[in-house]
PDB file of N, CA and C in Angstrom:
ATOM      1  N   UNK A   1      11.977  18.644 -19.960  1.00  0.00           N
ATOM      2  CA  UNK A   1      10.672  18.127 -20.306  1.00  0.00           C
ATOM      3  C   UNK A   1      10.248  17.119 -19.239  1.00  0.00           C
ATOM      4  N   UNK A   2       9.105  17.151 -18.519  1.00  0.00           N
ATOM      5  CA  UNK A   2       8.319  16.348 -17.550  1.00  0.00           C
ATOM      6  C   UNK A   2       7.504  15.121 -18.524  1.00  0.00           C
ATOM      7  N   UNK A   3       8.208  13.944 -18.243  1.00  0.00           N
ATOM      8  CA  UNK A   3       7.197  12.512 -18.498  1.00  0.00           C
ATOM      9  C   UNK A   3       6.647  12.071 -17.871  1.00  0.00           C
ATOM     10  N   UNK A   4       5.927  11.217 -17.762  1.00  0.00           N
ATOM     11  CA  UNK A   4       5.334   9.917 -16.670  1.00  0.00           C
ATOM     12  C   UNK A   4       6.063   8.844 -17.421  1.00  0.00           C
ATOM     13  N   UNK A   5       6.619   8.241 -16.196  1.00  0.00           N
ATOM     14  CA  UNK A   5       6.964   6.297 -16.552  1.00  0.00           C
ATOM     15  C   UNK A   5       6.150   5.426 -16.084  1.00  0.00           C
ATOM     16  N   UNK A   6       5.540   4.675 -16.930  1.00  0.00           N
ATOM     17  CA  UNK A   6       5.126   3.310 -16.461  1.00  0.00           C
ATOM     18  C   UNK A   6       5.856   2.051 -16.436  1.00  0.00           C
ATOM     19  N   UNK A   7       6.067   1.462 -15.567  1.00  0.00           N
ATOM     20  CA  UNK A   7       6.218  -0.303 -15.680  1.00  0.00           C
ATOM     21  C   UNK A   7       5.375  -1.140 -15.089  1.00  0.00           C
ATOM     22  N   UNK A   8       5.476  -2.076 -15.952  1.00  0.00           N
ATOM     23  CA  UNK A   8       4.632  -3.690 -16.024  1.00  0.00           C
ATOM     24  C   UNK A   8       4.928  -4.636 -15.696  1.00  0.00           C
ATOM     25  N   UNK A   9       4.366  -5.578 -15.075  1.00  0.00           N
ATOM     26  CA  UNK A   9       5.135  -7.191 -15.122  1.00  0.00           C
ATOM     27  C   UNK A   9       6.446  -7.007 -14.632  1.00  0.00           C
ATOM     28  N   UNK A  10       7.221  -7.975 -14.988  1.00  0.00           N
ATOM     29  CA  UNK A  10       8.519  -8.097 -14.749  1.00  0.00           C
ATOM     30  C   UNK A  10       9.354  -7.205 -14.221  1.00  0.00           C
ATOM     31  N   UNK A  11       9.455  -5.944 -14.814  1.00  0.00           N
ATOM     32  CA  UNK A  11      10.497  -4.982 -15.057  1.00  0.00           C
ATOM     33  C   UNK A  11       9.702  -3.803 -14.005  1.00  0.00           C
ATOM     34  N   UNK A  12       8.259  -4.340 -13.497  1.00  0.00           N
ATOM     35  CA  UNK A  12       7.991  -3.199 -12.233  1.00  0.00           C
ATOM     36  C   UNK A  12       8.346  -4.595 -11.178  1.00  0.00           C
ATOM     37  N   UNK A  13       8.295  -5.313 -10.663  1.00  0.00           N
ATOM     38  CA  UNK A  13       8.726  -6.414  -9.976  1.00  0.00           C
ATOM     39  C   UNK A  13      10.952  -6.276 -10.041  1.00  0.00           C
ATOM     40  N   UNK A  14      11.042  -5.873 -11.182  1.00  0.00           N
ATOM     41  CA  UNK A  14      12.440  -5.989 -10.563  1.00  0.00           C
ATOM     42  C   UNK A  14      13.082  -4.642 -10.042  1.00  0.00           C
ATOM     43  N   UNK A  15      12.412  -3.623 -10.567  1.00  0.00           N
ATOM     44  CA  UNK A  15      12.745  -1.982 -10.226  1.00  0.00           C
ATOM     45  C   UNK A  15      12.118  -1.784  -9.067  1.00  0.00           C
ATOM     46  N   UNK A  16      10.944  -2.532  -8.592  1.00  0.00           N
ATOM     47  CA  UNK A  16      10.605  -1.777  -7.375  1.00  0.00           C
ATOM     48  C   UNK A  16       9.167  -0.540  -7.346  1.00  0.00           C
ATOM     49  N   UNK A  17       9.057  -0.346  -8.549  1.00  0.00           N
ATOM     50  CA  UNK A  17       8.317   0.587  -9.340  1.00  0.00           C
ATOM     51  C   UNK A  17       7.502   0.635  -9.900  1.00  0.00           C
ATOM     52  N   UNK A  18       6.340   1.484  -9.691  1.00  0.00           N
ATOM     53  CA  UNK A  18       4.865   0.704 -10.850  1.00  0.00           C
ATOM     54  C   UNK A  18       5.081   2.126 -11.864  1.00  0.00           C
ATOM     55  N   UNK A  19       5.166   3.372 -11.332  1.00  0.00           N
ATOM     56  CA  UNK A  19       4.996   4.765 -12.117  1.00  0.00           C
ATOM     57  C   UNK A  19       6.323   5.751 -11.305  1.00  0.00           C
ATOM     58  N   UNK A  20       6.285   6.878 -12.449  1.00  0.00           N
ATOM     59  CA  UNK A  20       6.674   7.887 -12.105  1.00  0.00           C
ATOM     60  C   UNK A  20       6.692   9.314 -12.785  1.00  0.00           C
ATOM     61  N   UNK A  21       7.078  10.366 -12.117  1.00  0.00           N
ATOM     62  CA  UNK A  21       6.900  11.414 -13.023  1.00  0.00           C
ATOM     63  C   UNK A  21       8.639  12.280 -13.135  1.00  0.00           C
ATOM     64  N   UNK A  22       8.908  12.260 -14.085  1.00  0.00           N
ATOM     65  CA  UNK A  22      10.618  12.761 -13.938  1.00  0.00           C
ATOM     66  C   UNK A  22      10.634  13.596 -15.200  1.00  0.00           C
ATOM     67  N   UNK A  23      11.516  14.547 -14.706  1.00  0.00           N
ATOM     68  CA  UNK A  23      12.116  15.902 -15.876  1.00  0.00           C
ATOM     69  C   UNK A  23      13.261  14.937 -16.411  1.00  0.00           C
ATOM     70  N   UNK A  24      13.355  14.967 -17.916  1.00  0.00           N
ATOM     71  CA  UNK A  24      14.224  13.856 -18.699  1.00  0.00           C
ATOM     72  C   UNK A  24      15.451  15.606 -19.093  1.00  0.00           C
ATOM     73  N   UNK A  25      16.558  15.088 -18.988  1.00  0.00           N
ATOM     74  CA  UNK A  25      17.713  15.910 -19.802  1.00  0.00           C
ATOM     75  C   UNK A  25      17.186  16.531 -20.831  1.00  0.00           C
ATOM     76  N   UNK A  26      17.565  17.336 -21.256  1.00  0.00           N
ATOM     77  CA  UNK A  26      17.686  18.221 -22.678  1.00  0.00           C
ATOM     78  C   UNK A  26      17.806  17.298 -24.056  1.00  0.00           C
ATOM     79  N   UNK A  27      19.164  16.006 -23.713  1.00  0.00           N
ATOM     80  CA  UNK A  27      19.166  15.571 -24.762  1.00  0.00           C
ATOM     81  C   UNK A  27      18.794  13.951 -24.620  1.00  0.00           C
ATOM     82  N   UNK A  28      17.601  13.647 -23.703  1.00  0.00           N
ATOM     83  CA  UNK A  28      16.523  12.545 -23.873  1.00  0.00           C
ATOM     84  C   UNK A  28      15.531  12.646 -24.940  1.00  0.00           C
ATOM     85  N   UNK A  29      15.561  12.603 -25.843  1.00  0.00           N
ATOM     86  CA  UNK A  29      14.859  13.304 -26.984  1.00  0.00           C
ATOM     87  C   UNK A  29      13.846  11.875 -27.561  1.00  0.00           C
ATOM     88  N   UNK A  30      14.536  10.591 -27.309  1.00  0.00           N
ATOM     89  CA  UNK A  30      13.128   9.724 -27.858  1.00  0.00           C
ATOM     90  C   UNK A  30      12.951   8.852 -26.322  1.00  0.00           C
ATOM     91  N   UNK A  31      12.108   7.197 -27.071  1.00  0.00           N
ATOM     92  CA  UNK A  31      11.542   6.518 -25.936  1.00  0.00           C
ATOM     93  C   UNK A  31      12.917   5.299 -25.795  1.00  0.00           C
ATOM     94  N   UNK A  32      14.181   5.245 -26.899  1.00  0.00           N
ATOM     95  CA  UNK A  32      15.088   4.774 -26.813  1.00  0.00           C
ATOM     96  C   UNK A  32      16.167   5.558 -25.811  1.00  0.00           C
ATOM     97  N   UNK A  33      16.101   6.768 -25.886  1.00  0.00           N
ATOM     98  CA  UNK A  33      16.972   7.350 -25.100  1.00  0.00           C
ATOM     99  C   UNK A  33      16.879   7.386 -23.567  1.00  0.00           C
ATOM    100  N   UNK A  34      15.494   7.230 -23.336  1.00  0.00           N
ATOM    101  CA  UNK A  34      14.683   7.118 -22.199  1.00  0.00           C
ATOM    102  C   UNK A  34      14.935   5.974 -21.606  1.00  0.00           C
ATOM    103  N   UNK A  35      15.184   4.947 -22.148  1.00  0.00           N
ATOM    104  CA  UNK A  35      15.608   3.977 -21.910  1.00  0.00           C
ATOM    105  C   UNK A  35      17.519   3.864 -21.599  1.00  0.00           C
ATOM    106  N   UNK A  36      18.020   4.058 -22.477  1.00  0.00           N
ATOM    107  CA  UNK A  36      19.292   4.412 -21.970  1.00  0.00           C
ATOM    108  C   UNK A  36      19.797   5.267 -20.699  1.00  0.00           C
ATOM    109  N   UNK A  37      18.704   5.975 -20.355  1.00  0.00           N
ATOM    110  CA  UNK A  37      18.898   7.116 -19.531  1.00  0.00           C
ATOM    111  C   UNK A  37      18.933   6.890 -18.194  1.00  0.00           C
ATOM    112  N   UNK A  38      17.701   5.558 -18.005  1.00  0.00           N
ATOM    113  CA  UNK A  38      17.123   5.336 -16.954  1.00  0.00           C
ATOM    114  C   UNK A  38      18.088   4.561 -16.900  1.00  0.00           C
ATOM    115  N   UNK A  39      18.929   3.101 -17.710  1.00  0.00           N
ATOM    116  CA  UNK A  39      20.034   2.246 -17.068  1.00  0.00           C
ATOM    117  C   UNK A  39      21.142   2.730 -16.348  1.00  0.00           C
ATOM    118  N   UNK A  40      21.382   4.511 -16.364  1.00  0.00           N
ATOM    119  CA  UNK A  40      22.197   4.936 -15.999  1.00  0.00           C
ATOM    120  C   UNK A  40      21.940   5.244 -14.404  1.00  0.00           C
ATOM    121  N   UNK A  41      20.919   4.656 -14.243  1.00  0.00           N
ATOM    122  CA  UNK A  41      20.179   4.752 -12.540  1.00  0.00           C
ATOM    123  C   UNK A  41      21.422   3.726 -11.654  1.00  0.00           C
ATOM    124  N   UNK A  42      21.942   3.150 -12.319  1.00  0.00           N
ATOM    125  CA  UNK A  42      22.562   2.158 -11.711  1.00  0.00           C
ATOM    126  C   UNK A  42      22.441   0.357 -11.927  1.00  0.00           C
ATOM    127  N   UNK A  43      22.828  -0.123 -11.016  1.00  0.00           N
ATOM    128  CA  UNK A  43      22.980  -1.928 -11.742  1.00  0.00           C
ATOM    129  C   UNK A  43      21.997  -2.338 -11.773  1.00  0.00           C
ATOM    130  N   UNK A  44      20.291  -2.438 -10.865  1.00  0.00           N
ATOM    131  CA  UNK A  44      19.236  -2.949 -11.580  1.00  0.00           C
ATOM    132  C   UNK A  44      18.713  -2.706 -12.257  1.00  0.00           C
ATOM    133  N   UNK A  45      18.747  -1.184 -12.630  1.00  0.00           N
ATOM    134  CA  UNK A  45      17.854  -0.302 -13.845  1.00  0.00           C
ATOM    135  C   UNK A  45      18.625  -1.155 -15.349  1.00  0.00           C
ATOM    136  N   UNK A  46      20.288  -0.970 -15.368  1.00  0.00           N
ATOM    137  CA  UNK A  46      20.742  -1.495 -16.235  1.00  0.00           C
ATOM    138  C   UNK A  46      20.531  -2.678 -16.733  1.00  0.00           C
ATOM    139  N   UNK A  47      20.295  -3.417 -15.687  1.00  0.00           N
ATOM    140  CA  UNK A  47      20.140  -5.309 -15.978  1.00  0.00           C
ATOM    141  C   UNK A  47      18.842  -5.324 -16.607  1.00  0.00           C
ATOM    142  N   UNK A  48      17.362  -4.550 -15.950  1.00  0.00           N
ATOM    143  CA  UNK A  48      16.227  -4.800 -16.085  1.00  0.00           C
ATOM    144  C   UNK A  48      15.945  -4.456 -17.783  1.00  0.00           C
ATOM    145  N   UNK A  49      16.637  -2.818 -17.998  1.00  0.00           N
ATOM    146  CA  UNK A  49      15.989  -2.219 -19.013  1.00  0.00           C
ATOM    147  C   UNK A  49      16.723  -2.090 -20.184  1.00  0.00           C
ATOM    148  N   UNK A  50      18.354  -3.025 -19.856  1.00  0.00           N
ATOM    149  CA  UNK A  50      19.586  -2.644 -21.344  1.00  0.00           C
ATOM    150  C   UNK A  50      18.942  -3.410 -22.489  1.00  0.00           C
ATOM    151  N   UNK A  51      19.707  -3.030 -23.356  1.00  0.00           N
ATOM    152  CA  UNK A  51      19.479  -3.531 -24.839  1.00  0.00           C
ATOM    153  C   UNK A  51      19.567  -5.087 -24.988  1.00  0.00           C
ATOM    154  N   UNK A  52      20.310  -5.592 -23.212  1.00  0.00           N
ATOM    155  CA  UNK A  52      20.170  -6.923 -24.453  1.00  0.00           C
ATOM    156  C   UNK A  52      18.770  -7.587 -23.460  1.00  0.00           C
ATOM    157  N   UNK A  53      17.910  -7.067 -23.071  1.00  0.00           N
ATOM    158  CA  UNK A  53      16.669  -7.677 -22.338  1.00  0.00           C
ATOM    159  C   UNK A  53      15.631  -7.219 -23.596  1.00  0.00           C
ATOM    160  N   UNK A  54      15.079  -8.474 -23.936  1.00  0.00           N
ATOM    161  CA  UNK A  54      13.997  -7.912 -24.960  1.00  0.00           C
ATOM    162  C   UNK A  54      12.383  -7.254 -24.054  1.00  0.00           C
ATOM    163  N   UNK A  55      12.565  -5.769 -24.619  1.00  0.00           N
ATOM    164  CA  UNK A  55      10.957  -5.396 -23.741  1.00  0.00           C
ATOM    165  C   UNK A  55      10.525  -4.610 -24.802  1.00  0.00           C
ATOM    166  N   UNK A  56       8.907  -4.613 -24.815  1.00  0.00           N
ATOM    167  CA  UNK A  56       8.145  -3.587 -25.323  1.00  0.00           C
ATOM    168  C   UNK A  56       7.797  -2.038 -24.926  1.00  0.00           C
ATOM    169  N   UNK A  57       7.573  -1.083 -25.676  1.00  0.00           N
ATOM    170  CA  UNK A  57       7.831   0.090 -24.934  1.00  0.00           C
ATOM    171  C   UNK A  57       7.151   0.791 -26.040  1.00  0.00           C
ATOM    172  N   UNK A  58       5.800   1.936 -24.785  1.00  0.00           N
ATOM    173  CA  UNK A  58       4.895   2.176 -25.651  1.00  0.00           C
ATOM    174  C   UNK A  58       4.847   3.371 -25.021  1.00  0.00           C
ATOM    175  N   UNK A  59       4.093   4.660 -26.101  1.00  0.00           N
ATOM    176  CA  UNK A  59       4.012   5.667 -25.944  1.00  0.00           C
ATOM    177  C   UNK A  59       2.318   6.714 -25.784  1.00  0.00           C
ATOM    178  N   UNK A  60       2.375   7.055 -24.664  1.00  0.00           N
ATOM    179  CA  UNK A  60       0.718   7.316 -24.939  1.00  0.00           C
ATOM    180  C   UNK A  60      -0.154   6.042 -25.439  1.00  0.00           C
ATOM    181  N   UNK A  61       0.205   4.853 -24.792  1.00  0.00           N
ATOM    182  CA  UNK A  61      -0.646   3.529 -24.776  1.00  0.00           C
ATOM    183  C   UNK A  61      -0.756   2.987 -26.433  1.00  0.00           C
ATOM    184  N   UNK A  62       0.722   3.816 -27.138  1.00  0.00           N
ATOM    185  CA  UNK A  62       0.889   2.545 -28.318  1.00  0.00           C
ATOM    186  C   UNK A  62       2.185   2.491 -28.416  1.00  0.00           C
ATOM    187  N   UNK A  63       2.164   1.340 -29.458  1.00  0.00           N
ATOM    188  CA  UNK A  63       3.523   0.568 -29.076  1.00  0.00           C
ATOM    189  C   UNK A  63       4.305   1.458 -30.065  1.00  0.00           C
ATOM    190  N   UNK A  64       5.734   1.530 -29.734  1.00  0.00           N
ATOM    191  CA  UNK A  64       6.239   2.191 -30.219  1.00  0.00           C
ATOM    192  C   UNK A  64       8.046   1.826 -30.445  1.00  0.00           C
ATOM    193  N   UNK A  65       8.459   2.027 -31.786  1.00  0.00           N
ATOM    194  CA  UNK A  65       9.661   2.118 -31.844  1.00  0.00           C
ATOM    195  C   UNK A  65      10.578   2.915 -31.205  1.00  0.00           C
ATOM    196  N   UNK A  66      11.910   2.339 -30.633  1.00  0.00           N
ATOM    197  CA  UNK A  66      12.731   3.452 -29.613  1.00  0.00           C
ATOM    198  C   UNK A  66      13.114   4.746 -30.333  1.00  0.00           C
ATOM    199  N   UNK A  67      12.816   4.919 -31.738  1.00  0.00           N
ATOM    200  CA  UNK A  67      13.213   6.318 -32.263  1.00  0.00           C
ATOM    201  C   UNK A  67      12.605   7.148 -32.009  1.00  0.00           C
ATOM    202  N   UNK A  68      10.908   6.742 -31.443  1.00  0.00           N
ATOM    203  CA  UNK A  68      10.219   7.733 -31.797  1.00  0.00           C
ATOM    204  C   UNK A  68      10.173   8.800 -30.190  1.00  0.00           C
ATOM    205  N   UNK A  69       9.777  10.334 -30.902  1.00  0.00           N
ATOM    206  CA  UNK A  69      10.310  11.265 -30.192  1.00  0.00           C
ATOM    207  C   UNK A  69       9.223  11.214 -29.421  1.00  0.00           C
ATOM    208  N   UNK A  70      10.126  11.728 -27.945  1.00  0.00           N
ATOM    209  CA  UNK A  70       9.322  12.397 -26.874  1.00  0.00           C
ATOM    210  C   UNK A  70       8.323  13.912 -27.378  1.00  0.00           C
ATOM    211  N   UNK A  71       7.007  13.826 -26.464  1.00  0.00           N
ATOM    212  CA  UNK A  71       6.260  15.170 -26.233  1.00  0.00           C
ATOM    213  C   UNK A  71       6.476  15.760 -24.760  1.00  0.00           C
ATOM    214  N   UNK A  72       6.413  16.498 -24.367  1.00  0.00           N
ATOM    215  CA  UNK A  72       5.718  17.163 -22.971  1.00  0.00           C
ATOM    216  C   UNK A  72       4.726  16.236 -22.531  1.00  0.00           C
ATOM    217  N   UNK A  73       4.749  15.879 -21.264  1.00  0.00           N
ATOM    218  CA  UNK A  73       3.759  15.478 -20.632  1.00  0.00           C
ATOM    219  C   UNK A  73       3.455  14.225 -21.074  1.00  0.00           C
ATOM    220  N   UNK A  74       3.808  13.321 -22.009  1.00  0.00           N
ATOM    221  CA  UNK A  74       3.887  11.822 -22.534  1.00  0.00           C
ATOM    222  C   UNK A  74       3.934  10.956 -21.289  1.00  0.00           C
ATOM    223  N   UNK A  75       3.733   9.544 -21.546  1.00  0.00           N
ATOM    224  CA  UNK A  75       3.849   8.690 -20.809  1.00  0.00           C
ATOM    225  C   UNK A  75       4.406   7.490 -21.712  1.00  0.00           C
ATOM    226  N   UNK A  76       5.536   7.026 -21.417  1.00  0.00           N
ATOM    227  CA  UNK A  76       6.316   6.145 -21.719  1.00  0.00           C
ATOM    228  C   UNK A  76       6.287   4.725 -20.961  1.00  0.00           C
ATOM    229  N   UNK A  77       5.954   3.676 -21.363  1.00  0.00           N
ATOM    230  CA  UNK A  77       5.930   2.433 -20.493  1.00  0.00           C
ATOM    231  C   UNK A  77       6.609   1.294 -21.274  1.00  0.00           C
ATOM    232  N   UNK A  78       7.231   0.574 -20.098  1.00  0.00           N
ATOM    233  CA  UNK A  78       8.219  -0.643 -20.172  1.00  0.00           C
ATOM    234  C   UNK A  78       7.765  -1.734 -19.796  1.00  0.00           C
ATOM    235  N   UNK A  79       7.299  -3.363 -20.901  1.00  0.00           N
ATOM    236  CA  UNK A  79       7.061  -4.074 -20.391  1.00  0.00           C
ATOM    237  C   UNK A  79       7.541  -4.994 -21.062  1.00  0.00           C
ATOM    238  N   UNK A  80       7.834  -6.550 -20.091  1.00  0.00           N
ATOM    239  CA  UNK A  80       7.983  -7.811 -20.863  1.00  0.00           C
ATOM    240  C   UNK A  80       7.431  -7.883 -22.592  1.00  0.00           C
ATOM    241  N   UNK A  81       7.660  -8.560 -23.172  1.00  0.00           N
ATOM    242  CA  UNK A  81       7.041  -9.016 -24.755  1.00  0.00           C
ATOM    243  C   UNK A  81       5.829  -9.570 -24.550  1.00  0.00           C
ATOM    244  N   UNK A  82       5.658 -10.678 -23.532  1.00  0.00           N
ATOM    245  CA  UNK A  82       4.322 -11.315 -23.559  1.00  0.00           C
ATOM    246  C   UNK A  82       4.236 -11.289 -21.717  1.00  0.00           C
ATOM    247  N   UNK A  83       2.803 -10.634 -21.546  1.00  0.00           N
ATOM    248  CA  UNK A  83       2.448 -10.146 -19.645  1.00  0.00           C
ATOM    249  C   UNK A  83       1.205 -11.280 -19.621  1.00  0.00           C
ATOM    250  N   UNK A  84       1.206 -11.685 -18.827  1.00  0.00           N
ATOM    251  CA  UNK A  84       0.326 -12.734 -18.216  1.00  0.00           C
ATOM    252  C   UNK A  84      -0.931 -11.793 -17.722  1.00  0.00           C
ATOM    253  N   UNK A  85      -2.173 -12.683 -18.049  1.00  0.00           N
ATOM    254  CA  UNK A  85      -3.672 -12.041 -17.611  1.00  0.00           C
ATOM    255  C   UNK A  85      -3.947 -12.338 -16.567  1.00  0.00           C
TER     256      UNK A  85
END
């Protein structure tokens, strides 16, 4: 399945990264797993995006719990709790 990633604030400042478009595994199945998936990029993905960094993470531009399942073609984004205007 093909997503788009977004990051925000902080967590595009520490990845290096504003977007992307990536085929997720077979068994990336929500926006929590997506998250697990990507720490497996290596030591900054891990530091920026593990469980114990509190971030918000939204799906098709709402916010969303990590259970909830991936679509085709979705866009998933990672940001700080509170982003400066």
């Amino acid at each position: 399945m093909q997503i788009e990633l977004r990051f925000f604030a902080s967590v595009r400042e520490a990845l290096n990264v504003a977007e992307e478009r990536v085929e997720v595994p077979a068994d990336v199945a929500t926006v929590g797993d997506v998250r697990q998936w990507l720490c497996r990029r290596g030591p900054v993905w891990a530091e920026t995006l593990g469980e114990q960094r509190a971030l918000r993470m939204a799906l098709d531009h709402t916010m969303v719990p990590a259970a909830t399942r991936l679509r085709e073609g979705c866009e998933v984004a990672f940001f700080p709790p509170v982003t400066g205007g």
